[in-house]
Protein backbone atom coordinates (compact mmCIF):
# COMPACT_ATOMS: atom_id res chain seq x y z
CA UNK A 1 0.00 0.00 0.00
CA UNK A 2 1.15 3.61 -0.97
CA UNK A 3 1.45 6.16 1.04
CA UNK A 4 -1.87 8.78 0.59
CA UNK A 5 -2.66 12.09 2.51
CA UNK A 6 -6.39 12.70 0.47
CA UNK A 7 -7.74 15.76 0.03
CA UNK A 8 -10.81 17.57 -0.95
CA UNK A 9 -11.04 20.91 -2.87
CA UNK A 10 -13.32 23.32 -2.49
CA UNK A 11 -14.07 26.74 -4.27
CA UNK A 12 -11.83 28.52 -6.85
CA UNK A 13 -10.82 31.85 -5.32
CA UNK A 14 -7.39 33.41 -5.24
CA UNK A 15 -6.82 32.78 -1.57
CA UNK A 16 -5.58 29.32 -0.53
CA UNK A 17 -6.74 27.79 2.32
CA UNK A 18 -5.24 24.32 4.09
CA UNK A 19 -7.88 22.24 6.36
CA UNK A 20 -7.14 20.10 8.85
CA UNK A 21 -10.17 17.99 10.67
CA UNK A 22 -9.78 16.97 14.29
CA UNK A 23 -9.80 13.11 15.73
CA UNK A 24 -13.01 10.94 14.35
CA UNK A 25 -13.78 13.45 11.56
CA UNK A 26 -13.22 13.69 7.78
CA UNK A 27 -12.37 16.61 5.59
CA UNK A 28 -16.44 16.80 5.19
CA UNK A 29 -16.64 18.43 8.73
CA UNK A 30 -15.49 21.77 7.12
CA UNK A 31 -18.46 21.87 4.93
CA UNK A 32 -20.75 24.26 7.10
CA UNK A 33 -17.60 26.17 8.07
CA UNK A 34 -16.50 26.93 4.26
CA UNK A 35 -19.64 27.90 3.25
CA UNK A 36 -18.82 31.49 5.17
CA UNK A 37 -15.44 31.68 4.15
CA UNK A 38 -16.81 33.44 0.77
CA UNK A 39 -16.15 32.55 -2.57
CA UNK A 40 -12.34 34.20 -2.46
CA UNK A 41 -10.88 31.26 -0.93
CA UNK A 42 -9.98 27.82 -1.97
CA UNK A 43 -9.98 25.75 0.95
CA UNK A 44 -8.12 22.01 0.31
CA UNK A 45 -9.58 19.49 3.55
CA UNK A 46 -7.67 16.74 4.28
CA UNK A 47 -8.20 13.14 5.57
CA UNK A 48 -5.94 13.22 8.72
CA UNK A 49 -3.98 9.39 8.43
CA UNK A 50 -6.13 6.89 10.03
CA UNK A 51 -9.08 9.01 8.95
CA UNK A 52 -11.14 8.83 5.60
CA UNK A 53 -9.36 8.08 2.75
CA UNK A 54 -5.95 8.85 3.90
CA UNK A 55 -3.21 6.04 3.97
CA UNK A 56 0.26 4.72 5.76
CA UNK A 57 1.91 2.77 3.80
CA UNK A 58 3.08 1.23 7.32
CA UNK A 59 0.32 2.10 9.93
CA UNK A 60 1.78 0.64 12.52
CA UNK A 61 4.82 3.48 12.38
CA UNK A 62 5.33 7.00 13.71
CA UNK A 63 4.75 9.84 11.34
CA UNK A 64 7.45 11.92 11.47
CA UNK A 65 7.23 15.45 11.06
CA UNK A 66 10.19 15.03 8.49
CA UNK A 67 7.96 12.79 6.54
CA UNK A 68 4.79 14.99 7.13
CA UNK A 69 6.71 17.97 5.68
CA UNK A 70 7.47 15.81 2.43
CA UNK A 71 4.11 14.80 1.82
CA UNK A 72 3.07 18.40 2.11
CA UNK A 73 5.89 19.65 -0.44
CA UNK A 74 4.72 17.53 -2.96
CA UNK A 75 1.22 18.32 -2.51
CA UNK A 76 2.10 22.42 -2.80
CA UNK A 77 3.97 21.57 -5.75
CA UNK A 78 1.67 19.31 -7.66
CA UNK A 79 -0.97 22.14 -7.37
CA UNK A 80 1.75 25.22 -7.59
CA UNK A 81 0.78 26.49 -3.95
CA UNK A 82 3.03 28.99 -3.07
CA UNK A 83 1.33 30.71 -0.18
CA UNK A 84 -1.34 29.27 1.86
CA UNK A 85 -3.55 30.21 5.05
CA UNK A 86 -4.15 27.52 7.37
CA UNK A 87 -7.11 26.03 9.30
CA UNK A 88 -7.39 23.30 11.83
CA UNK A 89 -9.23 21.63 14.49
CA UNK A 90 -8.00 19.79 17.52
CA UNK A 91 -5.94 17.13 16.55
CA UNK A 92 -5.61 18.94 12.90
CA UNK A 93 -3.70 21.18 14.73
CA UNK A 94 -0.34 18.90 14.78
CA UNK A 95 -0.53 18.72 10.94
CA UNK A 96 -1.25 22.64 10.58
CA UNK A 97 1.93 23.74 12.82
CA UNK A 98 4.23 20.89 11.50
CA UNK A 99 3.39 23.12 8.01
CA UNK A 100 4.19 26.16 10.01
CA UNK A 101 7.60 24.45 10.85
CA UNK A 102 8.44 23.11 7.61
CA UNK A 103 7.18 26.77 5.31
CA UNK A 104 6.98 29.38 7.78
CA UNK A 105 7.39 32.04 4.91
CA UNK A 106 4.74 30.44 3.01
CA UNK A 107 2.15 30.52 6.13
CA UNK A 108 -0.04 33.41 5.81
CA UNK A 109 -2.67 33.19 8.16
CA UNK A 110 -3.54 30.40 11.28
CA UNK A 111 -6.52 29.64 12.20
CA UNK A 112 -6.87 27.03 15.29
CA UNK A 113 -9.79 25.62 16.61
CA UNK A 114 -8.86 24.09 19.89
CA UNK A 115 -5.76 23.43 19.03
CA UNK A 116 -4.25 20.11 20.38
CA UNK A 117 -0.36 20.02 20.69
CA UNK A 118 0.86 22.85 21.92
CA UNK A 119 0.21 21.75 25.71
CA UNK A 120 1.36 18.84 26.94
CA UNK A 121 -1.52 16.57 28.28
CA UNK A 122 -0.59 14.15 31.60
CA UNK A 123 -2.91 11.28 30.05
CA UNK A 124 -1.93 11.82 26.68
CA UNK A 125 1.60 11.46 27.36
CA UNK A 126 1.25 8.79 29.76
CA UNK A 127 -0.98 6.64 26.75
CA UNK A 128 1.50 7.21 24.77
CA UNK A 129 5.48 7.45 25.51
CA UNK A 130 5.91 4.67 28.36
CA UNK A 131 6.05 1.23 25.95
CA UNK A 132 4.16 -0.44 28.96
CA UNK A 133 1.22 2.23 28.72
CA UNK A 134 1.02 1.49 24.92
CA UNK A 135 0.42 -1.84 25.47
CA UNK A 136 -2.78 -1.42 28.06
CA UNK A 137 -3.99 1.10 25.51
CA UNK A 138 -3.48 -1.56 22.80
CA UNK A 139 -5.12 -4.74 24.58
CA UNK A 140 -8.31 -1.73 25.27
CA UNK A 141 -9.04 -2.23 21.80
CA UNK A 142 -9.78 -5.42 22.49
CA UNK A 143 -11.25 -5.74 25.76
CA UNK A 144 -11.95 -1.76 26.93
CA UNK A 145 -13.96 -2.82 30.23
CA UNK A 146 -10.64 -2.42 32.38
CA UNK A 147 -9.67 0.99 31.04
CA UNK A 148 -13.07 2.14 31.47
CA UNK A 149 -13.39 1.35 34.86
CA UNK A 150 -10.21 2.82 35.45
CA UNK A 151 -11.12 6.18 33.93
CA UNK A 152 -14.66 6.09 36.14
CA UNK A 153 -12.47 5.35 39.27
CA UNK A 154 -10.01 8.37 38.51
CA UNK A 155 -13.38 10.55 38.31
CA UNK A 156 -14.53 9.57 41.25
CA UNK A 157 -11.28 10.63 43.38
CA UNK A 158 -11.59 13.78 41.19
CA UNK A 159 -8.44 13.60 39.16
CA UNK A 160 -10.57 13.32 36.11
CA UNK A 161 -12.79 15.69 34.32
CA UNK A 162 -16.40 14.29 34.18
CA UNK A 163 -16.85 15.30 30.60
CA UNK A 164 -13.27 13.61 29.14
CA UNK A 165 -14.91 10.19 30.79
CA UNK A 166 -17.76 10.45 28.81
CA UNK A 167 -15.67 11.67 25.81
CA UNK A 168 -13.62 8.43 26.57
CA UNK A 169 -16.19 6.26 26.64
CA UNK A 170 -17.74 7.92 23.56
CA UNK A 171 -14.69 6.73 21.62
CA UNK A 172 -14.72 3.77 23.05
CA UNK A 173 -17.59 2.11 22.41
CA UNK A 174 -17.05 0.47 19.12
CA UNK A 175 -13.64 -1.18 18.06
CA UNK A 176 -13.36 0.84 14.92
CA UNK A 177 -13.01 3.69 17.29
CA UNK A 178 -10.66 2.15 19.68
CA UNK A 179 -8.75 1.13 16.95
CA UNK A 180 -8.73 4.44 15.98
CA UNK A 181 -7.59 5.82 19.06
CA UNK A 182 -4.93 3.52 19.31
CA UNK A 183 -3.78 4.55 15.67
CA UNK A 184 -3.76 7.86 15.92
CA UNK A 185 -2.41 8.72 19.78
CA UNK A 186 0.66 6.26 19.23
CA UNK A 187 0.98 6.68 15.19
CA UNK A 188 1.06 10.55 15.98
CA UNK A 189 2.70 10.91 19.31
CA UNK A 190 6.12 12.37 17.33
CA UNK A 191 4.08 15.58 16.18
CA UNK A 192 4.94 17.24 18.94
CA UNK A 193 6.46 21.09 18.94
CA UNK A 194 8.63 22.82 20.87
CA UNK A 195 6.37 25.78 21.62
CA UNK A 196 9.30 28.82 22.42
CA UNK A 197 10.51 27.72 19.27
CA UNK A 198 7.61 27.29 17.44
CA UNK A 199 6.59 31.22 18.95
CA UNK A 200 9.53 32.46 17.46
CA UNK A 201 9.30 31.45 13.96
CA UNK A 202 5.96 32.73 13.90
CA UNK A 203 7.04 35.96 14.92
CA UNK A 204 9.67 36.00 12.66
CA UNK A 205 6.89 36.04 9.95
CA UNK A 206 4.08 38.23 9.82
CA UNK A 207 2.27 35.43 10.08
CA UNK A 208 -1.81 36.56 12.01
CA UNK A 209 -2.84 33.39 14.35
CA UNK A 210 -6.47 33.63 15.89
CA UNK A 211 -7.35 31.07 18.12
CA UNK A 212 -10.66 29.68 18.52
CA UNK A 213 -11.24 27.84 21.93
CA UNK A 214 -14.83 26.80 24.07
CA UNK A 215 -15.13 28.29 27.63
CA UNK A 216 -16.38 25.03 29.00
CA UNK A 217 -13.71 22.35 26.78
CA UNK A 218 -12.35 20.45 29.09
CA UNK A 219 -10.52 18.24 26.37
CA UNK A 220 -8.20 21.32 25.33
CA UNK A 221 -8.71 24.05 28.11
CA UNK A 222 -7.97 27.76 27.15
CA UNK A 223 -5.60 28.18 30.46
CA UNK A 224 -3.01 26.01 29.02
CA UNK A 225 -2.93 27.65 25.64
CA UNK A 226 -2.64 31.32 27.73
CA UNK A 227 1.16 31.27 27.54
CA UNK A 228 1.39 30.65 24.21
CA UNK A 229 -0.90 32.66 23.06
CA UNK A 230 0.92 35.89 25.43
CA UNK A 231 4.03 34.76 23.28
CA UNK A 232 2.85 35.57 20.14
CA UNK A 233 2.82 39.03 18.58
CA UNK A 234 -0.22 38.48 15.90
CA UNK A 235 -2.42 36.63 17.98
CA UNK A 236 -6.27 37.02 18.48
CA UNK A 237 -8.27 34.89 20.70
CA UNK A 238 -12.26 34.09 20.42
CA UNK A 239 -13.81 32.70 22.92
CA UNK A 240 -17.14 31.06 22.50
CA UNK A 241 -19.81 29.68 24.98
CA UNK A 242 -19.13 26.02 23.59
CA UNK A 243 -17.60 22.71 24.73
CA UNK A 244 -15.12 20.79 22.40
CA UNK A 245 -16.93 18.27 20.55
CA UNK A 246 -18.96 20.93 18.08
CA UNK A 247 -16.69 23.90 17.68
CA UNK A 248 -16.21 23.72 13.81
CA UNK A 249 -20.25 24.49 14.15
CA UNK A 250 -19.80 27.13 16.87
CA UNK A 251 -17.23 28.79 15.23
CA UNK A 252 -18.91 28.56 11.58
CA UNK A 253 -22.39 30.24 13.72
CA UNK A 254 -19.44 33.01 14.85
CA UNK A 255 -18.72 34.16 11.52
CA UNK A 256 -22.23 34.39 10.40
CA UNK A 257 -22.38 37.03 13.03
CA UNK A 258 -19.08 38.64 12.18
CA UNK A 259 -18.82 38.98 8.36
CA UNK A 260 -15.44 40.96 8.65
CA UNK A 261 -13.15 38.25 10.09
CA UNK A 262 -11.78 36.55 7.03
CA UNK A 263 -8.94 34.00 6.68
C-alpha cells in the first residue's frame, strides 16, 4: 500500500486555504464552516492518516514530522501552492503547525480551533510514551472494560474531568473507534512542537494566528494555551460559549455574526 494524505477541494478563489479535521472526523466536517469563508478562498480538507481516505503505507509506524513535511511539499507543488492560510481543528492542529515548521514564509494566516499540541496533556503522554502504557492502551481495543473502569475510578477521586470520561467512553464504544484511538495517539505521538521555538518562527513572519477555543472544553482548556498565546505578537483569541466536541459548528455560527473576520 502507498502512502496517501487525500484531500478535498473546495471553491476557486485566489486565496488558498489548508484544512485540517480533528480526531473521528473527515475533511467533510469543514463543509458548514466553508460555506462562510466566501467565494475568495480555496480551501483544500484533508483526511488526517487513520481518517477517511488517507493512507500509511506502514500504519503501525510514527509519522514523522520530516515525513509529514514531504508529503506536504509535494502536494504544494503538484498544485503550484506557493502561499497558503491555514485552518485546523484539535488534533488537525499537529498537521497545521508541522506546516508552520516546515514553510513558515509560506504561512499566511492560522486559524486554530482548539488546538491540540501545543500543551502537553498528563494522560496523553502517559498513553503514549511509556512502551508499557502502549500496550494497556493496545489490549483496550480489544477488551476496553478495564480501562473504562479505570477512567470512572479516577473521576470519582476527582483527578478526572467528568466530561473527558464520557468523551472516553464515547470513543470507546465500538472497536473501529478504539482502533482508531490507538492509531492515531501512538501513530502521531512524534508531532509534537517545541512551543518557544515554534513562537519564534511565527514571529519572525508576519504570520496573524487567531485562536478559537470553548469556555467550557475540558478536552483542550484555554488556560493552558494562555502562555502561548501571550508569546505571540499576531495573535487574536475568540472565545465562544461552547464545549469541544462541536466547535467547527460554533465557530462557523461566529462568523455568520461577524462577516469581517476573514482568513
Amino acid at each position: 500500500m502507498k502512502t496517501r494524505l487525500h484531500f478535498q477541494k473546495y471553491g476557486t478563489g485566489p486565496r488558498v486555504v489548508l484544512a485540517f479535521h480533528g480526531y473521528g472526523q473527515g475533511e467533510g466536517h469543514w463543509r458548514s464552516l466553508i460555506t462562510v469563508l466566501g467565494p475568495e478562498v480555496t480551501v483544500y480538507a484533508f483526511d488526517l492518516f487513520y481518517h477517511g481516505r488517507s493512507k500509511l503505507a506502514r500504519t503501525d509506524a510514527p509519522l514523522s514530522k520530516k515525513r509529514l513535511g514531504e508529503l506536504l511539499r509535494e502536494f504544494l507543488e503538484a498544485e503550484g501552492i506557493t502561499r497558503f492560510s491555514l485552518l485546523a481543528f484539535s488534533m488537525g492542529a499537529k498537521f497545521a503547525l508541522t506546516a508552520v515548521e516546515q514553510f513558515p514564509a509560506a504561512a499566511e494566516q492560522l486559524w486554530l480551533i482548539a488546538p491540540d499540541g501545543l500543551q502537553r496533556r498528563f494522560w496523553y503522554a502517559l498513553a503514549t510514551y511509556p512502551p508499557w502504557m502502549r500496550g494497556v492502551l493496545g489490549r483496550a481495543v480489544l477488551r476496553p472494560q478495564r480501562l473504562l473502569r479505570l477512567l470512572d475510578a479516577l473521576h470519582q477521586r476527582r483527578l478526572v474531568d467528568a466530561n473527558l470520561v464520557r468523551f472516553a467512553q464515547w470513543q470507546l464504544d465500538s472497536r473501529e473507534k478504539r482502533l482508531r484511538v490507538y492509531r492515531s495517539w501512538v501513530g502521531f505521538r512524534n508531532l509534537t512542537f517545541d512551543v518557544k521555538k515554534l513562537a519564534a518562527t511565527l514571529n519572525r513572519q508576519p504570520t496573524a494566528v487567531t485562536f478559537f477555543l470553548g469556555r467550557y472544553d475540558r478536552v483542550i482548556p484555554h488556560a493552558g494555551l494562555e502562555q502561548f498565546i501571550g508569546s505571540l505578537r499576531r495573535a487574536h483569541t475568540v472565545v465562544l460559549e461552547a464545549g469541544h466536541a462541536g466547535l467547527i459548528y460554533d465557530v462557523a455560527a461566529y462568523l455568520r455574526r461577524h462577516p469581517g473576520l476573514r482568513l
